[in-house]
Protein backbone atom coordinates (compact mmCIF):
# COMPACT_ATOMS: atom_id res chain seq x y z
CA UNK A 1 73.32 59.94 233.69
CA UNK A 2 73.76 60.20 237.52
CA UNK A 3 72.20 57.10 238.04
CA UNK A 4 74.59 55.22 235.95
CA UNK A 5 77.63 57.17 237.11
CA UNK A 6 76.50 56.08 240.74
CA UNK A 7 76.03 52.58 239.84
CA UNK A 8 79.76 52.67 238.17
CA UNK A 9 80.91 53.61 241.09
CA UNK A 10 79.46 51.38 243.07
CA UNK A 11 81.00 48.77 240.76
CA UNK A 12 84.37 50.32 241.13
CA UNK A 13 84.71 49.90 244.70
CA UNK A 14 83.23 46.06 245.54
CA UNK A 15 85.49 44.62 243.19
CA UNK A 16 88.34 42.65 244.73
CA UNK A 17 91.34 44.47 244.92
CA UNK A 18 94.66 42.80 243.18
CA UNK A 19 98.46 43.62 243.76
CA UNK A 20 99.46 44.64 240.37
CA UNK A 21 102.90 42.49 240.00
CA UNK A 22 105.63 44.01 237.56
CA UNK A 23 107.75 41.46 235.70
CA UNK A 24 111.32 41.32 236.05
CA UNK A 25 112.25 42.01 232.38
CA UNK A 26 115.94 41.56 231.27
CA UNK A 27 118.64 44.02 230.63
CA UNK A 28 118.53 45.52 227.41
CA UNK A 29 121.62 44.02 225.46
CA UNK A 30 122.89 47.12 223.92
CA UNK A 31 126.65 48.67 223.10
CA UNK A 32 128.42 51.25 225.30
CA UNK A 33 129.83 54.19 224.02
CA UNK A 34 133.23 54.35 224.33
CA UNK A 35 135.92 56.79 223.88
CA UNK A 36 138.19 55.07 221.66
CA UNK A 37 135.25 53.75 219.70
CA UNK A 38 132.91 54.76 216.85
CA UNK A 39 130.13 52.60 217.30
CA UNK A 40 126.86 53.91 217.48
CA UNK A 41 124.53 53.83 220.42
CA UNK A 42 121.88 51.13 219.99
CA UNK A 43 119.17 50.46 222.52
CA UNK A 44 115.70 48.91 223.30
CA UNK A 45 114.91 51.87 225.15
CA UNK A 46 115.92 55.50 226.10
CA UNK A 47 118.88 55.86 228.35
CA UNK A 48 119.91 59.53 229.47
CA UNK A 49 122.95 61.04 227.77
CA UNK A 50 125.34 61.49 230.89
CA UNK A 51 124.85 57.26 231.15
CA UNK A 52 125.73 56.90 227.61
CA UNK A 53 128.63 59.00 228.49
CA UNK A 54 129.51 57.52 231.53
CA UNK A 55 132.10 54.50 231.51
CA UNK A 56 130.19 51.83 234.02
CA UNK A 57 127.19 50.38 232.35
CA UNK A 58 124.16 52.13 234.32
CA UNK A 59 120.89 53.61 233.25
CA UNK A 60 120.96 56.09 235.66
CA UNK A 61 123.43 58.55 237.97
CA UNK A 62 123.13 58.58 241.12
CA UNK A 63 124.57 60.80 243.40
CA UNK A 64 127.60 58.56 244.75
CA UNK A 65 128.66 57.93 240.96
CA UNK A 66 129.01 62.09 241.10
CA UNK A 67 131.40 62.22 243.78
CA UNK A 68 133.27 59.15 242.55
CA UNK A 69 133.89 60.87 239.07
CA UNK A 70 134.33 64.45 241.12
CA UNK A 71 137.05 62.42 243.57
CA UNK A 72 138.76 61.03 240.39
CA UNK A 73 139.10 64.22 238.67
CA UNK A 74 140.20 65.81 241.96
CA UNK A 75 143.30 62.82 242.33
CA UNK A 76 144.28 63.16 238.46
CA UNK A 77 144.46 67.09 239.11
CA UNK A 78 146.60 66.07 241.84
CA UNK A 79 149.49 64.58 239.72
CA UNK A 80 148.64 60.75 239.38
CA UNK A 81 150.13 59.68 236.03
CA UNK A 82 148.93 55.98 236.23
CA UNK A 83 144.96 55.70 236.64
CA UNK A 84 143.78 52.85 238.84
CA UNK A 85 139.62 52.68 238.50
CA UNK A 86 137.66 52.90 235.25
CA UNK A 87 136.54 56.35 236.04
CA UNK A 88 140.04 57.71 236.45
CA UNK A 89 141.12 55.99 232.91
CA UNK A 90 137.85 57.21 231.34
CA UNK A 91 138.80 60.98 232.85
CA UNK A 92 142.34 60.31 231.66
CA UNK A 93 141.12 59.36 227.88
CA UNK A 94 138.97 62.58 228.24
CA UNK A 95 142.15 65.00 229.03
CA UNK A 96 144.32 63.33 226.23
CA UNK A 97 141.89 62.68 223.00
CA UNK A 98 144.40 63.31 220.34
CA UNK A 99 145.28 59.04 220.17
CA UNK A 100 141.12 58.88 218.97
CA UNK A 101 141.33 61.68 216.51
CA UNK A 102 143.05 59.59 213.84
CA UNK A 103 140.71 60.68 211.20
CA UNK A 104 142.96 63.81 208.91
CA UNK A 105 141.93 65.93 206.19
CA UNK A 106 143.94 65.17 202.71
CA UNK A 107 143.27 68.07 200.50
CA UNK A 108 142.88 67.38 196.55
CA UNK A 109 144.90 68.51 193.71
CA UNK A 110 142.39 71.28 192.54
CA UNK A 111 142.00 72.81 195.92
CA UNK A 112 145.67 73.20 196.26
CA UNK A 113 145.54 74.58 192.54
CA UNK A 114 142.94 76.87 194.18
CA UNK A 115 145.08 78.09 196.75
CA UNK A 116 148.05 78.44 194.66
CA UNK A 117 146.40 80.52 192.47
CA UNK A 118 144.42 83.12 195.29
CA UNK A 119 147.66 82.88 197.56
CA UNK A 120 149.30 86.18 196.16
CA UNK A 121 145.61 87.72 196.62
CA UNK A 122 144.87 90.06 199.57
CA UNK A 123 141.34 90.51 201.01
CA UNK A 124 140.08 93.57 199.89
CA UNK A 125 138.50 95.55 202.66
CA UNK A 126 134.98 96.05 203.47
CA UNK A 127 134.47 99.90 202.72
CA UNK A 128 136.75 102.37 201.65
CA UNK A 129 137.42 104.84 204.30
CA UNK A 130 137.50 108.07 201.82
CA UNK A 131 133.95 106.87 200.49
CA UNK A 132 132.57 106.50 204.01
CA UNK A 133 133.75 109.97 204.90
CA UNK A 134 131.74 111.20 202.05
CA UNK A 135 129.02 109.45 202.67
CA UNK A 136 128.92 110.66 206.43
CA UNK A 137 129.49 114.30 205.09
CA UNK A 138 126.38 114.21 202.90
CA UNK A 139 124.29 112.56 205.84
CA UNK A 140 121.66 114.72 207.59
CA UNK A 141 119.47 113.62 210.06
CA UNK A 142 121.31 109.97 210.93
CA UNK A 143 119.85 109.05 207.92
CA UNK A 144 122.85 106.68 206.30
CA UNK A 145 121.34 105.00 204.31
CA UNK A 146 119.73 107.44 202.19
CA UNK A 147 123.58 108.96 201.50
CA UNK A 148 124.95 105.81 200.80
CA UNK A 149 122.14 105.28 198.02
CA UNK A 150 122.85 109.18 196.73
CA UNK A 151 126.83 108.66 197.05
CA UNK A 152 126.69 104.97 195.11
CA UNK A 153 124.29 106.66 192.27
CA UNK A 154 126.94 109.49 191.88
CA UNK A 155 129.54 107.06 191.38
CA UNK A 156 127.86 105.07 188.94
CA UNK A 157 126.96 108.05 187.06
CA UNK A 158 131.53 109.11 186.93
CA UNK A 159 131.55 105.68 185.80
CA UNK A 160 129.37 105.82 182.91
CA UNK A 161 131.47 109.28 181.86
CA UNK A 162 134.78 108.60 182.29
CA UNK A 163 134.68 105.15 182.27
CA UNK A 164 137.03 104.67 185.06
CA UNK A 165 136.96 102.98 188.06
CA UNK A 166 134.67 105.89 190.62
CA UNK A 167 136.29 105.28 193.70
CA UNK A 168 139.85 105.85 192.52
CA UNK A 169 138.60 108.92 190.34
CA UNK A 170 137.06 110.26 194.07
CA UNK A 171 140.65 109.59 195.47
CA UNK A 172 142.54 111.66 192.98
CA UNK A 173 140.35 114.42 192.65
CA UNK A 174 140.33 114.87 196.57
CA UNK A 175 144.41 114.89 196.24
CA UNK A 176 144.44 117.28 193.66
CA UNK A 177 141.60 119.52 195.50
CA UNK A 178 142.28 119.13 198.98
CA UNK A 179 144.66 122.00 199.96
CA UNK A 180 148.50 121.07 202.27
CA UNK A 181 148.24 124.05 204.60
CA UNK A 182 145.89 126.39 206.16
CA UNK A 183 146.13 129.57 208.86
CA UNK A 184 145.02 129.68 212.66
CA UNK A 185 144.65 133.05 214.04
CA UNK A 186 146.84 133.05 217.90
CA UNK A 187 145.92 135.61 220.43
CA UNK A 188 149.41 137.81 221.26
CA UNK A 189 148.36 139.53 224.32
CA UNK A 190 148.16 142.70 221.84
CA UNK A 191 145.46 143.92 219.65
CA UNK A 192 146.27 142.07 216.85
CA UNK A 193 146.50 138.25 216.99
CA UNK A 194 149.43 136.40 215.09
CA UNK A 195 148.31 134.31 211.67
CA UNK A 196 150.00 131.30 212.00
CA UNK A 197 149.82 128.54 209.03
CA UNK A 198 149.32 124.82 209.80
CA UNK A 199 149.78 122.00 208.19
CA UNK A 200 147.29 119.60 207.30
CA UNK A 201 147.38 116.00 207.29
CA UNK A 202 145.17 113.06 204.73
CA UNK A 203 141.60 113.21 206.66
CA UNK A 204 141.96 117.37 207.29
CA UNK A 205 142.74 117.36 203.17
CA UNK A 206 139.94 115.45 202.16
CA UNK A 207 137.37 116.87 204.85
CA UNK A 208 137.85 120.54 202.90
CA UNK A 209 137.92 119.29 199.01
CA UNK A 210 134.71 117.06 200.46
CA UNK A 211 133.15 120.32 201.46
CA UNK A 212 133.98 122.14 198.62
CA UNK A 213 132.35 119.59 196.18
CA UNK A 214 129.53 119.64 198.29
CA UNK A 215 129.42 123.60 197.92
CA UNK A 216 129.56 123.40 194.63
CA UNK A 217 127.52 120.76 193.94
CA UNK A 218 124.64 123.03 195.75
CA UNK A 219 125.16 125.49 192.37
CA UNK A 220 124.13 123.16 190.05
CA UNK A 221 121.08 122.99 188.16
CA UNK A 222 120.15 119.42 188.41
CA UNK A 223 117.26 118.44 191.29
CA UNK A 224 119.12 114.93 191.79
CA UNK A 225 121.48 115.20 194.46
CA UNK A 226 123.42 112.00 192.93
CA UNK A 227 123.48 114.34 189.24
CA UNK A 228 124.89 117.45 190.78
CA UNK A 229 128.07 115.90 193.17
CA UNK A 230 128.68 113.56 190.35
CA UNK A 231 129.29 116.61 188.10
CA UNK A 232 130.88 118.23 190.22
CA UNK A 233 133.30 115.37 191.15
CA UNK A 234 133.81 115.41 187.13
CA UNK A 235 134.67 119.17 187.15
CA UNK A 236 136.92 118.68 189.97
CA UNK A 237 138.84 116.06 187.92
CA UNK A 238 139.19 118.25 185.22
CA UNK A 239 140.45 120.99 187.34
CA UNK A 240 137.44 123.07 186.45
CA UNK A 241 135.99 123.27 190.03
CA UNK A 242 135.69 126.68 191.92
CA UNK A 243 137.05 125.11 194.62
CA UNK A 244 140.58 125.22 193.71
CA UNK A 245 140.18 128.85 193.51
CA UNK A 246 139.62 128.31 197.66
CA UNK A 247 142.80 126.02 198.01
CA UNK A 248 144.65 128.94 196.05
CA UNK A 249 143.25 131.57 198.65
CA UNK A 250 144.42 129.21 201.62
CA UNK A 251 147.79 128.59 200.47
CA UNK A 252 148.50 132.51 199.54
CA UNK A 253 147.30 133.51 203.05
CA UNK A 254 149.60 130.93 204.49
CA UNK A 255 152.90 132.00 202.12
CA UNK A 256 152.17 135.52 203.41
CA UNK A 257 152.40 134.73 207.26
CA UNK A 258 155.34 132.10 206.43
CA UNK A 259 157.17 134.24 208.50
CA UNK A 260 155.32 133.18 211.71
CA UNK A 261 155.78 129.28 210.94
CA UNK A 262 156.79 127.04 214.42
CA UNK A 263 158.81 124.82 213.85
């Protein structure tokens, strides 16, 4: 093997050298792209984008054709209306390309029926903010998705009882549960403090009736969490929950110190 890679070698180097000569081969005939054309591209060989792009027929940018189209841009920025060189008109066409978007969408009859008919309709939203604040009130741990599962069981389950739509059977019970008012004890400087009641507003309402369900729901005899809040959600709607005995408590307390209200 070494003798016959020696003797290649050997070969290699006494033969007569030759000046390899490159033919002169003619300029690819192909179409420019142009702004206020649609024509595709179509050449012999590969050309780079940015001289497809560009308006003078090259193959390649150089660094002179950079600062010519940079000098343009900077003389149209300046305020000339009327372009002079075909990179200033090509820059020009490129600022103002609303006379080459000619093509406009018609719409057909059944799509406007379409949009007739959902026009009246409003989005509905995503979640429902008084499920989500259940759902965050029965999550331990940061694990959400484990009370959305329980909370979406429960509601299926008031669905199969009542037959009603869950979510606004939730919303009613937690108006009917949560309580308006409750008492804050204020220090008077004395030895006794001053029992003032408060009001409370949507999220305060619905953050007590939640707890209470939840309370309540810990009473019953069912090992399903989903089973025992959507009974209890069902006894709540019936006005059979012990929680209402709680908003009755809060509200007496707060009729007693009425007295002590600021307005």
């Amino acid at each position: 093997m070494s003798m016959l890679r020696n003797l290649s070698v050997q070969l290699v180097r006494s033969a007569p050298r030759v000046m390899a000569v490159r033919p002169v081969l003619a300029a690819p005939s192909f179409i420019r792209f142009k702004s206020d054309s649609t024509i595709p591209i179509t050449t012999e060989k590969d050309i780079s984008l940015t001289a497809q792009i560009y308006p003078i027929d090259k193959e390649t940018i150089t660094e002179e054709d950079v600062d010519e189209w940079l000098g343009s841009l900077k003389t149209l920025k300046s305020g000339k209306s009327v372009p002079e060189s075909p990179t200033e008109a090509y820059l020009s066409h490129l600022s103002n390309p609303a006379p080459f978007l000619k093509e406009k969408f018609e719409p057909t009859e059944e799509q406007l029926a379409e949009v007739e008919a959902y026009s009246n309709t409003s989005i509905p939203i995503l979640t429902d903010p008084t499920v989500e604040n259940l759902i965050n009130l029965i999550m331990r741990h940061g694990k959400k998705a484990k009370a959305q599962k329980i909370v979406s069981r429960a509601l299926y389950i008031i669905h199969l009882k009542i037959r009603k739509d869950p979510v606004e059977i939730l919303k009613e019970t937690l108006d009917k549960l949560g309580p308006l008012v409750t008492t804050k004890s204020f220090k008077t400087g004395t030895a006794k403090s001053r029992i003032v009641p408060i009001p409370l507003n949507r999220r305060q309402r619905n953050r007590l009736a939640i707890t209470w369900i939840l309370e309540g729901s810990s009473k019953k005899k069912s090992n399903d969490l989903a089973v025992r809040l959507a009974e209890e959600i069902i006894s709540a709607y019936e006005g059979k929950s012990s929680g209402y005995d709680k908003k009755a408590n809060m509200h007496k307390t707060a009729m007693q110190q009425r007295a002590y209200i600021q307005l």
